[in-house]
Protein backbone atom coordinates (compact mmCIF):
# COMPACT_ATOMS: atom_id res chain seq x y z
CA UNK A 1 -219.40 -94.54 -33.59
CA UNK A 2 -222.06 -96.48 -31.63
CA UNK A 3 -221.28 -95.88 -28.16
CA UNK A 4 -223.85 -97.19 -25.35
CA UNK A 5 -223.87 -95.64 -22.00
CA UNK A 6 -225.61 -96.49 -18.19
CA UNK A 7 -226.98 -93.35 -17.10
CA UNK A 8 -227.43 -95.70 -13.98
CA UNK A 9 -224.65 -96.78 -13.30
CA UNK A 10 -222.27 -96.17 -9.96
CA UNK A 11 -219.66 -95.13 -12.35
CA UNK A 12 -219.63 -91.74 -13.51
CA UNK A 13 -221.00 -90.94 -17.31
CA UNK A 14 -217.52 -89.20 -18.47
CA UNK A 15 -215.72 -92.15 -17.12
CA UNK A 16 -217.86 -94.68 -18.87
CA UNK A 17 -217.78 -92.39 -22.07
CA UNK A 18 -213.85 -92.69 -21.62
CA UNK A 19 -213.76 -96.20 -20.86
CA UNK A 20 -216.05 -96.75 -24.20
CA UNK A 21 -213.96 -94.42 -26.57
CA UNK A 22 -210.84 -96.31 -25.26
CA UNK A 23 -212.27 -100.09 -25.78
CA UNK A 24 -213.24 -98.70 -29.26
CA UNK A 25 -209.68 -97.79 -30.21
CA UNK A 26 -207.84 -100.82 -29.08
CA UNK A 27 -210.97 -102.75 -31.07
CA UNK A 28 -210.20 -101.22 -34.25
CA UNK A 29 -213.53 -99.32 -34.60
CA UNK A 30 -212.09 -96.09 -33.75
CA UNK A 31 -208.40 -95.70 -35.86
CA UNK A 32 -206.37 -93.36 -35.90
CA UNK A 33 -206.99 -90.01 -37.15
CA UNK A 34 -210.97 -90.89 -36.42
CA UNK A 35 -212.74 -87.98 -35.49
CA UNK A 36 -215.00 -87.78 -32.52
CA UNK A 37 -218.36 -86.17 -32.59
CA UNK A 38 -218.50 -82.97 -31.00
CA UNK A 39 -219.10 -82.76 -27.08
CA UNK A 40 -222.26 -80.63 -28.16
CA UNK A 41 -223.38 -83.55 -30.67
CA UNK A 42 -222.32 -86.38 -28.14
CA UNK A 43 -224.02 -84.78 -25.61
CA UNK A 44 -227.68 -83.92 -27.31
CA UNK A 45 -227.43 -87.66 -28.58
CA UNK A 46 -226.93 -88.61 -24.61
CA UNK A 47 -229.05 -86.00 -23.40
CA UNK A 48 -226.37 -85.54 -20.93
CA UNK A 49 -223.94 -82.35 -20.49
CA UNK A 50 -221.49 -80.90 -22.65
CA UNK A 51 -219.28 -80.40 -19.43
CA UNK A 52 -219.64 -84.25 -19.11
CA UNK A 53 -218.53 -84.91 -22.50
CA UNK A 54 -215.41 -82.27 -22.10
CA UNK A 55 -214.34 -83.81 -19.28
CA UNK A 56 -213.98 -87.09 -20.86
CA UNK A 57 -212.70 -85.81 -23.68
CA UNK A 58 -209.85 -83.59 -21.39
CA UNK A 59 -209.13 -86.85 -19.66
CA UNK A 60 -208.55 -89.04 -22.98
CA UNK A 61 -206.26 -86.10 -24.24
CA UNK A 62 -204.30 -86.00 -20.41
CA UNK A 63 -203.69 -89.99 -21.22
CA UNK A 64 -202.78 -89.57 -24.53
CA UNK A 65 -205.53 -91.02 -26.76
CA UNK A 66 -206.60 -88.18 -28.51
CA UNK A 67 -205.86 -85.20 -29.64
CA UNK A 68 -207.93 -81.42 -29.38
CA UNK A 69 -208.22 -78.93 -31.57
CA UNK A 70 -210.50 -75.85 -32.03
CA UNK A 71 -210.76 -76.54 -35.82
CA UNK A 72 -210.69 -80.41 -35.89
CA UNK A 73 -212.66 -80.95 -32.34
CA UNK A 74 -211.36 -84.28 -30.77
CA UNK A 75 -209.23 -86.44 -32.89
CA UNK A 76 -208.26 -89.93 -31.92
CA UNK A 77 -204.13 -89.86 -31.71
CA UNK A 78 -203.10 -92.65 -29.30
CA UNK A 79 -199.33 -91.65 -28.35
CA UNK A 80 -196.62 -94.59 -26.86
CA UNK A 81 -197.10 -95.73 -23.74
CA UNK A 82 -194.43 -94.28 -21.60
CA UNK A 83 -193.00 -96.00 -18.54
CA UNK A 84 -195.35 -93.85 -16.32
CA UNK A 85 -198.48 -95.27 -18.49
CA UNK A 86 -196.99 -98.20 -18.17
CA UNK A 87 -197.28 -97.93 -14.25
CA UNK A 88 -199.95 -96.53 -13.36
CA UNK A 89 -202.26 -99.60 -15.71
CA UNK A 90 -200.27 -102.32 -13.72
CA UNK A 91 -201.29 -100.49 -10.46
CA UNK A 92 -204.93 -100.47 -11.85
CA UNK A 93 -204.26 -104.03 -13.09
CA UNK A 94 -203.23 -105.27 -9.90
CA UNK A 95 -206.84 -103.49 -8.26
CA UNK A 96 -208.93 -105.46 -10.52
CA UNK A 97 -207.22 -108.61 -10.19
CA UNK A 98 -207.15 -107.90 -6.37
CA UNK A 99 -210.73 -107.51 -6.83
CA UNK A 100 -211.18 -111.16 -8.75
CA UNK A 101 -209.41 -112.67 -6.64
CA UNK A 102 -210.97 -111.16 -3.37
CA UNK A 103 -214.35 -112.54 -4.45
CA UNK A 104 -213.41 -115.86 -5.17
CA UNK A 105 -212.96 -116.02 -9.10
CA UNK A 106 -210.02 -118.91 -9.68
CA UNK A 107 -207.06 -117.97 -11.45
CA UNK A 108 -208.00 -120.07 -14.12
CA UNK A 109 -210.99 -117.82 -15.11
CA UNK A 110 -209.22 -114.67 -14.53
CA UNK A 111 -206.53 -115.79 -16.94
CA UNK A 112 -209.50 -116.89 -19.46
CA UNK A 113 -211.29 -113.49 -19.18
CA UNK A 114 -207.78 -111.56 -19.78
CA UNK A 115 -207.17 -113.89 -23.01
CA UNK A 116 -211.02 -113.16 -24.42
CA UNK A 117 -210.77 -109.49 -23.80
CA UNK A 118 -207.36 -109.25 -25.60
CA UNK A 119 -208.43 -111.13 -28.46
CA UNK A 120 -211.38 -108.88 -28.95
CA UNK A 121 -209.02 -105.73 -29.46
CA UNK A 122 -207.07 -105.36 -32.81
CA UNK A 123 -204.09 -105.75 -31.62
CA UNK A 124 -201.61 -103.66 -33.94
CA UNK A 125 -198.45 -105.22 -32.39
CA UNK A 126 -199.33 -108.73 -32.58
CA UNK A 127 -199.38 -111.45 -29.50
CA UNK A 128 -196.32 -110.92 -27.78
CA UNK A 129 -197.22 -113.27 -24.86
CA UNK A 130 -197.46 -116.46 -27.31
């Protein structure tokens, strides 16, 4: 699992260690019933905290895309979205297109990133849009 991190960044390291671990499964690189290194591993190979690495790992497991277990560590499981999944992404959808749009990036190109990101992800249930 080659996950790259900004220890720079504005955005918090367990979020961007989420945000990676979740681009990886809807890619392909990271199926189901993958296991995760453990936080201790992760975070020695980060130099960063184990709490850090926990807490992403807690949140991931709250949203449903893995599952935890003393024996098997972190386990990738995604479960069905549910209609309060389904929610709460179109209220962050609807931020980042506010976002777009609020500094001037045309539909057009909006609509043109959204395409190129899908198509990057394995997706398992097919292009229902087409």
């Amino acid at each position: 699992m080659i996950i790259s991190l900004d220890l720079s960044s504005d955005v918090p390291i367990y979020q961007q260690l989420r945000d990676r671990i979740v681009e990886g499964i809807a890619a392909g690189t990271l199926p189901d019933g993958e296991s995760l290194p453990s936080t201790r591993q992760l975070a020695a190979d980060f130099g960063i905290n184990f709490h850090t690495v926990n807490k992403a790992y807690d949140l991931l497991r709250q949203q449903g895309f893995v599952r935890l277990n003393r024996k098997t560590g972190a386990v990738v499981g995604a479960t069905a979205s549910d209609e309060a999944f389904v929610a709460d992404w179109t209220a962050r959808a609807r931020t980042l297109l506010a976002e777009a749009v609020a500094k001037g990036v045309h539909a057009d190109e909006v609509l043109a990133t959204c395409r190129a990101v899908l198509a990057g992800f394995d997706n398992q249930q097919g292009d229902e849009s087409s």
